[in-house]
PDB file of N, CA and C in Angstrom:
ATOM      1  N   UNK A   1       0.826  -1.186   0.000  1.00  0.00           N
ATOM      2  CA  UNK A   1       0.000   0.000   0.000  1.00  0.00           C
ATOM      3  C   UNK A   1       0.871   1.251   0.000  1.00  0.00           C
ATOM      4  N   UNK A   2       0.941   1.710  -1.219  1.00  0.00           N
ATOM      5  CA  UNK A   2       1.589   3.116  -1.011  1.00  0.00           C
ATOM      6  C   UNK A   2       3.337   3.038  -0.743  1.00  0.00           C
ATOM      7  N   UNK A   3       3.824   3.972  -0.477  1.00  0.00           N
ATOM      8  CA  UNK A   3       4.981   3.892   0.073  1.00  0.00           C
ATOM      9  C   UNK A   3       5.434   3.066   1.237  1.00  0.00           C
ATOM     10  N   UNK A   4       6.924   3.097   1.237  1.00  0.00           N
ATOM     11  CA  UNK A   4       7.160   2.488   2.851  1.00  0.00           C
ATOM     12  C   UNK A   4       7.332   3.238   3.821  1.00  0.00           C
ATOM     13  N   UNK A   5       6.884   3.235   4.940  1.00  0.00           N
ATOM     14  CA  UNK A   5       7.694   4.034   5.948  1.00  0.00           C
ATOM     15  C   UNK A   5       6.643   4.879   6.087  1.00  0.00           C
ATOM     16  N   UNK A   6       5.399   4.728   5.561  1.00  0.00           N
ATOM     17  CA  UNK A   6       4.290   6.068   5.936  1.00  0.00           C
ATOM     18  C   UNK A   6       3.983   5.743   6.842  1.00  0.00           C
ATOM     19  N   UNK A   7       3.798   7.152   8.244  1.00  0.00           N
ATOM     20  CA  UNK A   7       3.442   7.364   9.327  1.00  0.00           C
ATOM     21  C   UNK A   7       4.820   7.031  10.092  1.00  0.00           C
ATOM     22  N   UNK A   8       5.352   6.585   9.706  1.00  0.00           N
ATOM     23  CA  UNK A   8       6.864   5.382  10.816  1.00  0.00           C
ATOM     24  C   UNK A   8       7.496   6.711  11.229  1.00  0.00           C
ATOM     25  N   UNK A   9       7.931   6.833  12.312  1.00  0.00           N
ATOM     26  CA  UNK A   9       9.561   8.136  12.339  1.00  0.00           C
ATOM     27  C   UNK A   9      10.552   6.995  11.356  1.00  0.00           C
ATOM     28  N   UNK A  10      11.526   7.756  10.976  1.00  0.00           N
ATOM     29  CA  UNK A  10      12.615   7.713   9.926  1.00  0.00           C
ATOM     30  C   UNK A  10      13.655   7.650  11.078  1.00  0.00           C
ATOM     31  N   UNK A  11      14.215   6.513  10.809  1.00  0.00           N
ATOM     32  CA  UNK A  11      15.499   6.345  11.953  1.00  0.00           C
ATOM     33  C   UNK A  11      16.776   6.329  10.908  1.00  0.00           C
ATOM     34  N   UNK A  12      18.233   6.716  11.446  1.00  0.00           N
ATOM     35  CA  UNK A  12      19.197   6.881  11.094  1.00  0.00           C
ATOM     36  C   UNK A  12      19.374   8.128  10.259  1.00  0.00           C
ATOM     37  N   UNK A  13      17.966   9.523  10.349  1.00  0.00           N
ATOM     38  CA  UNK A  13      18.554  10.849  10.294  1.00  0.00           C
ATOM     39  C   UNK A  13      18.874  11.492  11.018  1.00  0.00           C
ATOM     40  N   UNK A  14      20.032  12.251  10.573  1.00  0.00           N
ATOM     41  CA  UNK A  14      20.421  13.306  11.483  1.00  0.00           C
ATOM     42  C   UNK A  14      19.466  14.489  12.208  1.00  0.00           C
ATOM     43  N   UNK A  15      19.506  14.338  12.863  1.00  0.00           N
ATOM     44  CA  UNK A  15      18.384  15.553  14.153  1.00  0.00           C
ATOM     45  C   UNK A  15      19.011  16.616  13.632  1.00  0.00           C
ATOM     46  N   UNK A  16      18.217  17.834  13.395  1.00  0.00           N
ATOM     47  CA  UNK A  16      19.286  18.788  13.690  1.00  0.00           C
ATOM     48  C   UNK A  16      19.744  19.777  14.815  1.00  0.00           C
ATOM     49  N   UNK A  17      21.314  20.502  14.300  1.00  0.00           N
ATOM     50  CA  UNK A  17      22.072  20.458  15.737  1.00  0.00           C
ATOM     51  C   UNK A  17      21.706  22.182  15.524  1.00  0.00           C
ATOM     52  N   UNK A  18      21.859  22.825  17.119  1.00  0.00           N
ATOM     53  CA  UNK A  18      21.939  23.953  16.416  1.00  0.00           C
ATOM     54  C   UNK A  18      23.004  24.474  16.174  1.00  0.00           C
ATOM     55  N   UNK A  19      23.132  26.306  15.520  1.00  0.00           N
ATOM     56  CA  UNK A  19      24.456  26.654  14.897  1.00  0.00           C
ATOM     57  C   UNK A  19      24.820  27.244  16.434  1.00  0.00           C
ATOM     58  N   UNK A  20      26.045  28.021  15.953  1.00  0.00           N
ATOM     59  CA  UNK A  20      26.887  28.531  17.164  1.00  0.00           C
ATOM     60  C   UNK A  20      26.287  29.452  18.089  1.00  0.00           C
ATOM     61  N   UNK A  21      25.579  30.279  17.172  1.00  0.00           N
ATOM     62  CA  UNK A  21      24.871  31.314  17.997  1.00  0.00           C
ATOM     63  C   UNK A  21      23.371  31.087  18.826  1.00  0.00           C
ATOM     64  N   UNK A  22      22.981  29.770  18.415  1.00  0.00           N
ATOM     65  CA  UNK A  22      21.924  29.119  18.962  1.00  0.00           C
ATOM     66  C   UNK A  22      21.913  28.560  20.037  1.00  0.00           C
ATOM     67  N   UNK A  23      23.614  27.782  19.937  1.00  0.00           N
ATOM     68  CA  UNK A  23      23.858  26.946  21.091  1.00  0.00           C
ATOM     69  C   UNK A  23      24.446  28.139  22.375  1.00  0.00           C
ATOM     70  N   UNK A  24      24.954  29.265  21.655  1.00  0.00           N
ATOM     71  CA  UNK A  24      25.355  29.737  22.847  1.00  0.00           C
ATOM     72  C   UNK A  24      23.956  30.558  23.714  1.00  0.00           C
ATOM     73  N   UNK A  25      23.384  30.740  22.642  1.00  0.00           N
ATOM     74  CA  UNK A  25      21.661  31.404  23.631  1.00  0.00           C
ATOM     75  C   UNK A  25      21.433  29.785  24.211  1.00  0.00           C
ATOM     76  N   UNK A  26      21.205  29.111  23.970  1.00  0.00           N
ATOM     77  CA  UNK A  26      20.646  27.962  24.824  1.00  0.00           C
ATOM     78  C   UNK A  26      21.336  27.333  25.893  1.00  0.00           C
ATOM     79  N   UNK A  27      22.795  27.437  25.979  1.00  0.00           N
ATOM     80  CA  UNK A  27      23.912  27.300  26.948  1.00  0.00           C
ATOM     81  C   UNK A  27      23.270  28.295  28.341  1.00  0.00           C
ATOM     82  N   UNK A  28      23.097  28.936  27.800  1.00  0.00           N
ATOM     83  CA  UNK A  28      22.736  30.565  29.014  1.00  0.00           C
ATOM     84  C   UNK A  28      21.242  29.560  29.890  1.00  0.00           C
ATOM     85  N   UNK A  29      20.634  28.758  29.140  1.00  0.00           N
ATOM     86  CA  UNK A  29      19.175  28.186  30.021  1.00  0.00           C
ATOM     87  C   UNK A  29      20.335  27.384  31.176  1.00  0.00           C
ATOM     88  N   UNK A  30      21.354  26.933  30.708  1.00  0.00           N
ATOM     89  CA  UNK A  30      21.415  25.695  32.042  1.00  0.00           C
ATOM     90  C   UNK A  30      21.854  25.888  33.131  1.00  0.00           C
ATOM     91  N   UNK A  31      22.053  27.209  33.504  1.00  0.00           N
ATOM     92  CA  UNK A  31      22.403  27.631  34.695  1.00  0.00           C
ATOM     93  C   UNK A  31      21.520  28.477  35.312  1.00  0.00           C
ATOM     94  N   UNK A  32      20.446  28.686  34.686  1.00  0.00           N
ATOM     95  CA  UNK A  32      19.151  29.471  35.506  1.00  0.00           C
ATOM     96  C   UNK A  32      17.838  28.381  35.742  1.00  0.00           C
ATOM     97  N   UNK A  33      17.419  29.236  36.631  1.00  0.00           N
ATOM     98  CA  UNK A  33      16.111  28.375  37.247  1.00  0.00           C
ATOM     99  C   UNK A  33      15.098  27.917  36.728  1.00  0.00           C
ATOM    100  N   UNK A  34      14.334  26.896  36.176  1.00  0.00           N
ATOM    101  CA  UNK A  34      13.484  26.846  35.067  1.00  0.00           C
ATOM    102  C   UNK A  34      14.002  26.429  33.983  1.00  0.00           C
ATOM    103  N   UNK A  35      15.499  26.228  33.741  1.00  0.00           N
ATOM    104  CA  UNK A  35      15.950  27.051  32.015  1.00  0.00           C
ATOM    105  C   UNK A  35      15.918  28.111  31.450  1.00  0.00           C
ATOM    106  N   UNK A  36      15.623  29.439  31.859  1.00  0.00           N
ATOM    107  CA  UNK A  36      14.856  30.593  31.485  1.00  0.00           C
ATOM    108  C   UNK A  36      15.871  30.815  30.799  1.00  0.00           C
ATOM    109  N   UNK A  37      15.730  31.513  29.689  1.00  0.00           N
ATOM    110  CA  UNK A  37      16.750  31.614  28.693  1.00  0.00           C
ATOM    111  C   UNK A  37      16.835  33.619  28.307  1.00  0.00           C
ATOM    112  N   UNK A  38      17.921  34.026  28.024  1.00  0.00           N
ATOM    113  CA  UNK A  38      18.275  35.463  28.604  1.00  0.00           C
ATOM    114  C   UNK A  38      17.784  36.347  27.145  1.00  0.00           C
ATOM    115  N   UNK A  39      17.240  37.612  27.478  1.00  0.00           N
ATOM    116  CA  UNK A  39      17.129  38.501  26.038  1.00  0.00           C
ATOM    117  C   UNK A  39      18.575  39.127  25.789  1.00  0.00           C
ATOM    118  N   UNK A  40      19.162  39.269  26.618  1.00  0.00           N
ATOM    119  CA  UNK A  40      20.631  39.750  26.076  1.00  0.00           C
ATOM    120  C   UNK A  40      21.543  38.553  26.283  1.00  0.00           C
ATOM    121  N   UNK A  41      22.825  39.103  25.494  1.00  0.00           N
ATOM    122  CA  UNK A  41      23.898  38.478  25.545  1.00  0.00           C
ATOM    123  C   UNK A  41      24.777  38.418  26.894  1.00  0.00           C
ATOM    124  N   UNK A  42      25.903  38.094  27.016  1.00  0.00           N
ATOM    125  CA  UNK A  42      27.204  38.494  28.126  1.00  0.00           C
ATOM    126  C   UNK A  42      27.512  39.705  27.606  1.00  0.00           C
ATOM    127  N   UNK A  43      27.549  40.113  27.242  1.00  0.00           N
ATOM    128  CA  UNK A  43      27.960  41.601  26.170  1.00  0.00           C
ATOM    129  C   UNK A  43      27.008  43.094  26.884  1.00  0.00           C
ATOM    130  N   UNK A  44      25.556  42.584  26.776  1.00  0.00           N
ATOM    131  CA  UNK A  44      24.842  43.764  27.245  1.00  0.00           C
ATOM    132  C   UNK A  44      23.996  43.758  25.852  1.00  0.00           C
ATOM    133  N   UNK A  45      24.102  42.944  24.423  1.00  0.00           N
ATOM    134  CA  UNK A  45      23.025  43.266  23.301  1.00  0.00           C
ATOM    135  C   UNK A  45      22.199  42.135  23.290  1.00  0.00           C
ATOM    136  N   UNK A  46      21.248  42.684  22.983  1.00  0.00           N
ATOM    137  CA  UNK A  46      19.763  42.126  22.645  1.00  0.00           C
ATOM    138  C   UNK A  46      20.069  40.634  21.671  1.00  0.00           C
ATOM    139  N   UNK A  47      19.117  39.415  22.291  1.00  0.00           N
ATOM    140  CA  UNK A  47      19.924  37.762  21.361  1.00  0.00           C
ATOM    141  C   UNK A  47      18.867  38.369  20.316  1.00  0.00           C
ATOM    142  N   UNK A  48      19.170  38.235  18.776  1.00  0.00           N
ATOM    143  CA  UNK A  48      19.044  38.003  17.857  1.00  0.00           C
ATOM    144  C   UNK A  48      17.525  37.837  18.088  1.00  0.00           C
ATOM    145  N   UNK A  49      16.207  38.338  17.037  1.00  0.00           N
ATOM    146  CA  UNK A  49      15.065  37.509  17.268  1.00  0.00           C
ATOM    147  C   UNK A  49      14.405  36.127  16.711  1.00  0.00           C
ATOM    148  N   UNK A  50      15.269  36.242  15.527  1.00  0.00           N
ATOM    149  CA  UNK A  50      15.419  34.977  14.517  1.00  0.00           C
ATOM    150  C   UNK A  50      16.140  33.722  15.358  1.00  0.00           C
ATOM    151  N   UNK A  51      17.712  34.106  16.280  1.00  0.00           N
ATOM    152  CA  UNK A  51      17.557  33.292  17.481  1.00  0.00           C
ATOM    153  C   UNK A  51      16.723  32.558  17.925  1.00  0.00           C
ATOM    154  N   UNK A  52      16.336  33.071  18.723  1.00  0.00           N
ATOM    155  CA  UNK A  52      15.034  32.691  19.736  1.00  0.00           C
ATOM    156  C   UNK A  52      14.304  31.978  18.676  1.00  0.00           C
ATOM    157  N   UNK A  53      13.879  32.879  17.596  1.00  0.00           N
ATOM    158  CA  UNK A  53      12.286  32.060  17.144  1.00  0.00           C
ATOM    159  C   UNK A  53      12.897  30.569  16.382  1.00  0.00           C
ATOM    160  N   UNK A  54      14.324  30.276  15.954  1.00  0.00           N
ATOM    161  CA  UNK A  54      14.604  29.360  15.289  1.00  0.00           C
ATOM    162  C   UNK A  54      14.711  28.066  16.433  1.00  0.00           C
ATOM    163  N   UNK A  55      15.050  28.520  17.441  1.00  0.00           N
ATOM    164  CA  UNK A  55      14.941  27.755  18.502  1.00  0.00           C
ATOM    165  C   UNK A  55      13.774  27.321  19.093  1.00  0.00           C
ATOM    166  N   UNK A  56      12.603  28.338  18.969  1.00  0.00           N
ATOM    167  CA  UNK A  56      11.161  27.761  19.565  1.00  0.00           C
ATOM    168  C   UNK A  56      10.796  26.771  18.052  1.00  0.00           C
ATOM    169  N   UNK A  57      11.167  27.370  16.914  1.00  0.00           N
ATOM    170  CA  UNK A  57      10.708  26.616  15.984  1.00  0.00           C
ATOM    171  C   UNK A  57      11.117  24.785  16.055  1.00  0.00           C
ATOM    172  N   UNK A  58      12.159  24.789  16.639  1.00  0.00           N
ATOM    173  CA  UNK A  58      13.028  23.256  16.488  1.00  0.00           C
ATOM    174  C   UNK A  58      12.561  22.743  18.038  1.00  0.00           C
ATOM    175  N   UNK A  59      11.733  23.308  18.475  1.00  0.00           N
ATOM    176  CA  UNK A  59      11.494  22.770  19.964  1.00  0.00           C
ATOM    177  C   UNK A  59      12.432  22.737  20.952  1.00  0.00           C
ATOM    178  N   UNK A  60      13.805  23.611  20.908  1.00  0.00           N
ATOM    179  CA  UNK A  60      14.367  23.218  22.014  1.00  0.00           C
ATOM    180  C   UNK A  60      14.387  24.367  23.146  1.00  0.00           C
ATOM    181  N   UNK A  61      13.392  25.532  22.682  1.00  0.00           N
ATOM    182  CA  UNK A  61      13.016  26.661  23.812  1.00  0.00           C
ATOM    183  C   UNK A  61      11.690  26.852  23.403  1.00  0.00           C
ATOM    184  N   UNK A  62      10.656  27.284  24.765  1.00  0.00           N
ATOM    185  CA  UNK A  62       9.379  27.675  24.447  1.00  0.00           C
ATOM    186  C   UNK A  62       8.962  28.798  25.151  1.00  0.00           C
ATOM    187  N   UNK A  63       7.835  29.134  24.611  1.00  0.00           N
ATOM    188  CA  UNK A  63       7.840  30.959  25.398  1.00  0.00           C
ATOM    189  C   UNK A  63       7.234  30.281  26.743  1.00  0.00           C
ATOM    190  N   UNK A  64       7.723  31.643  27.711  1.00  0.00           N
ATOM    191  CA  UNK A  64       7.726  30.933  29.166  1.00  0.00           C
ATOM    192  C   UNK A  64       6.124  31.879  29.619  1.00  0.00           C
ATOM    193  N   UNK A  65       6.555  33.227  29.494  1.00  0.00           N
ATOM    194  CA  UNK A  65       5.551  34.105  29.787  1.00  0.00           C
ATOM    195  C   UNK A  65       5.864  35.774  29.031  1.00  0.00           C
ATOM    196  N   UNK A  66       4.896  36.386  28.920  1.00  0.00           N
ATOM    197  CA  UNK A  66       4.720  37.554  28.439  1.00  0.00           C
ATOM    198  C   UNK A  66       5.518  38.482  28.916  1.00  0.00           C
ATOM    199  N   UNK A  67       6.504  39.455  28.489  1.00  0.00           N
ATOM    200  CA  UNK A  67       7.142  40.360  29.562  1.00  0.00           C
ATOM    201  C   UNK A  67       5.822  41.777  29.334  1.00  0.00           C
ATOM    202  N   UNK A  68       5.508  41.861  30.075  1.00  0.00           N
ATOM    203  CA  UNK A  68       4.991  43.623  30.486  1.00  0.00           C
ATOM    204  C   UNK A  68       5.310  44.510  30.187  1.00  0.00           C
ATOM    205  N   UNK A  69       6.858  44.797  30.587  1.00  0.00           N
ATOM    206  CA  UNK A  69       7.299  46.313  30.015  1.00  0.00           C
ATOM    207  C   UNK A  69       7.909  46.314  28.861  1.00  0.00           C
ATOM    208  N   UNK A  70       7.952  44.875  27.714  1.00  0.00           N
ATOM    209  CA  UNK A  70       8.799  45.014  26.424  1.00  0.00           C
ATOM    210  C   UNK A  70       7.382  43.232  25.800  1.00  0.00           C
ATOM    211  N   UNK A  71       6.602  44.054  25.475  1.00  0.00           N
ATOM    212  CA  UNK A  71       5.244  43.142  25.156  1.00  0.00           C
ATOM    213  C   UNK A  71       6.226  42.541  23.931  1.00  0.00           C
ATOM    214  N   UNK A  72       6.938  43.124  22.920  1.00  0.00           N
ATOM    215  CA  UNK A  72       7.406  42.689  21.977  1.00  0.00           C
ATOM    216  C   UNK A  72       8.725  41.469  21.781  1.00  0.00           C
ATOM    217  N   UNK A  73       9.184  41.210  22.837  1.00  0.00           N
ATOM    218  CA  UNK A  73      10.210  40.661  23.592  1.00  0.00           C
ATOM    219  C   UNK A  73       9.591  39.047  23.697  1.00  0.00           C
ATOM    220  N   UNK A  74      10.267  38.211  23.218  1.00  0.00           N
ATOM    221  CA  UNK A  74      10.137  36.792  24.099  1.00  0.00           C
ATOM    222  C   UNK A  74      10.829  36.235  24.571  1.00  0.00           C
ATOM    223  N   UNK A  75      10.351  35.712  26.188  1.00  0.00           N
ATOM    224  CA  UNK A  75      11.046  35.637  27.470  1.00  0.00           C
ATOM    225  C   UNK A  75      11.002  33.978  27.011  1.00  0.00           C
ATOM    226  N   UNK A  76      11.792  33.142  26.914  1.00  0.00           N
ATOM    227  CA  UNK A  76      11.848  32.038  26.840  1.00  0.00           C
ATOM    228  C   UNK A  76      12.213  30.950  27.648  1.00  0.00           C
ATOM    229  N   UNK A  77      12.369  29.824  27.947  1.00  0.00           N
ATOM    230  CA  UNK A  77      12.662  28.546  28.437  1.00  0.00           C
ATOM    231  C   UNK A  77      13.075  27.400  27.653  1.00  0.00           C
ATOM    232  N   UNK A  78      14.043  26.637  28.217  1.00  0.00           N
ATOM    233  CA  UNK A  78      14.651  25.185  27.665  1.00  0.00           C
ATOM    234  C   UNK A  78      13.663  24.285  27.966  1.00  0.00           C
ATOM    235  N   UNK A  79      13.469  23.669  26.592  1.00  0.00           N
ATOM    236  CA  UNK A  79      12.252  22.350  26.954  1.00  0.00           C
ATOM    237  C   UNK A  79      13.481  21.307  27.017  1.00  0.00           C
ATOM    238  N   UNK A  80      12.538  20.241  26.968  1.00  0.00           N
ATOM    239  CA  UNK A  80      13.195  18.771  27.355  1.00  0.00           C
ATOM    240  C   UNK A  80      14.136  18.612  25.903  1.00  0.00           C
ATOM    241  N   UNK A  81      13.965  18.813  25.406  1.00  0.00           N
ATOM    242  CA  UNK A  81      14.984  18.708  24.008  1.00  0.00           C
ATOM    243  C   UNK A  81      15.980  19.429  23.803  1.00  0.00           C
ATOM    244  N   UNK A  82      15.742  21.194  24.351  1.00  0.00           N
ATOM    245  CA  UNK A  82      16.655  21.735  24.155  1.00  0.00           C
ATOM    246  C   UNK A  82      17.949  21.519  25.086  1.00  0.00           C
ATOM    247  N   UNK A  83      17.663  20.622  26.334  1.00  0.00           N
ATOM    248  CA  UNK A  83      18.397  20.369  27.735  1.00  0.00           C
ATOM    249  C   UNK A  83      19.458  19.045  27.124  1.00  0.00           C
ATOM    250  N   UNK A  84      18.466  18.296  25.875  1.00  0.00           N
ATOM    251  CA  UNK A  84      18.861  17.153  25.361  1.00  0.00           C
ATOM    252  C   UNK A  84      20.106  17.349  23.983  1.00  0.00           C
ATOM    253  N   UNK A  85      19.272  18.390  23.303  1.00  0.00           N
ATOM    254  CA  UNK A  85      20.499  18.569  22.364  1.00  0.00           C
ATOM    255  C   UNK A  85      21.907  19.304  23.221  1.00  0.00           C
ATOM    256  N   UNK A  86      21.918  20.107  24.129  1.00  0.00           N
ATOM    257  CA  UNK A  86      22.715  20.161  24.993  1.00  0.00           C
ATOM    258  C   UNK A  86      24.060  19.322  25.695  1.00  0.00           C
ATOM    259  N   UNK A  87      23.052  18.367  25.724  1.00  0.00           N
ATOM    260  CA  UNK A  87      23.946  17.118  26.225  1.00  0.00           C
ATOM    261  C   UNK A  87      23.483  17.248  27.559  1.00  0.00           C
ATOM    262  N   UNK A  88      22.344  17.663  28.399  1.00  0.00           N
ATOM    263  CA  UNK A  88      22.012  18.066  29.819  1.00  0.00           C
ATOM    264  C   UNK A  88      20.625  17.440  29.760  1.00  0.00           C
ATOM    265  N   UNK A  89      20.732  17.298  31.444  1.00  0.00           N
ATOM    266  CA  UNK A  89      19.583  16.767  31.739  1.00  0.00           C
ATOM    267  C   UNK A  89      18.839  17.991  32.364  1.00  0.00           C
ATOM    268  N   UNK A  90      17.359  17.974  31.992  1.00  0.00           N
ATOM    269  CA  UNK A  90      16.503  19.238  32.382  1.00  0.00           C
ATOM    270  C   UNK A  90      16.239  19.134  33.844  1.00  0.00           C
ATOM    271  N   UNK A  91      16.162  18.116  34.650  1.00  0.00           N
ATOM    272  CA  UNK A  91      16.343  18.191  36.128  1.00  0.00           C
ATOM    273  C   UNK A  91      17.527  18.575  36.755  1.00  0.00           C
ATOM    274  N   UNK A  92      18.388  18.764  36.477  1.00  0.00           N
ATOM    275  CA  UNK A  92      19.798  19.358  36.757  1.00  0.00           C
ATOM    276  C   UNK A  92      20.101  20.583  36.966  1.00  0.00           C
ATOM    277  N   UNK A  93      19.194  21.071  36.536  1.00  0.00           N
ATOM    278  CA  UNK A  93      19.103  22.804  37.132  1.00  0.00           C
ATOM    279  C   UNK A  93      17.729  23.236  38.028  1.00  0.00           C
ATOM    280  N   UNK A  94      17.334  22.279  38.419  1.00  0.00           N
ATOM    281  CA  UNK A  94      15.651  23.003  38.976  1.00  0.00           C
ATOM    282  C   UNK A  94      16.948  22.436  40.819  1.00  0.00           C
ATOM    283  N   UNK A  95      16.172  23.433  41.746  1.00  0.00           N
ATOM    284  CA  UNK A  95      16.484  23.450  43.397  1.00  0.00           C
ATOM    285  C   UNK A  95      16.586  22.332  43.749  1.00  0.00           C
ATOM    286  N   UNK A  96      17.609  22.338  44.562  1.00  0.00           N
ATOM    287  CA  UNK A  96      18.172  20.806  44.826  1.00  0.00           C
ATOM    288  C   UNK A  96      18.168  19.882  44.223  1.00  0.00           C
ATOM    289  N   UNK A  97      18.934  20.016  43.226  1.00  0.00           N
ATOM    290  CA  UNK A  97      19.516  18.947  42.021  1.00  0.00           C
ATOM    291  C   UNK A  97      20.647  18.838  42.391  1.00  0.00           C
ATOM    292  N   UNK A  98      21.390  17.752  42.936  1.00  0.00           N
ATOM    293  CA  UNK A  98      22.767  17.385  42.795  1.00  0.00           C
ATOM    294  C   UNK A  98      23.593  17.007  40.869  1.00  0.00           C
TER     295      UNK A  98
END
């Protein structure tokens, strides 16, 4: 019937990884509470917005909550994937995690 492999996940493709500037916004979730992931850099400038959104797009950050005083701004979080492409476990940063 039809092709093979319809509906199946496809095993032995590559996931994709993110680029440099992705991984370093998503590096910044594993040391805050939640994962909360930062609108600026170490620098003091604003992450990229294509950043962020390429990252909510691939599932490995999701919007956390609305900011108030910058409505235009998204305040984000590390989901379980983004902790995973990481190489981290998402319980590893929530209070009293050894």
């Amino acid at each position: 019937m039809g092709g093979r492999d319809q509906g199946l996940p496809r095993t032995g493709m590559a996931q994709p990884r993110p680029s440099e500037a992705q991984r370093r916004y998503l590096e910044r979730g594993l040391n805050q509470a939640g994962g909360k992931l930062p609108l600026f850099d170490g620098e003091g400038r604003e992450i990229s917005p294509k950043t962020i959104e390429a990252c909510v797009a691939h599932g490995w950050a999701e919007p956390w909550f609305a900011n108030p005083l910058k409505p235009g701004w998204l305040v984000c979080k590390l989901t379980a994937d983004g902790f995973r492409v990481l190489g981290a476990r998402a319980d590893a940063n929530e209070p009293g995690a050894i």
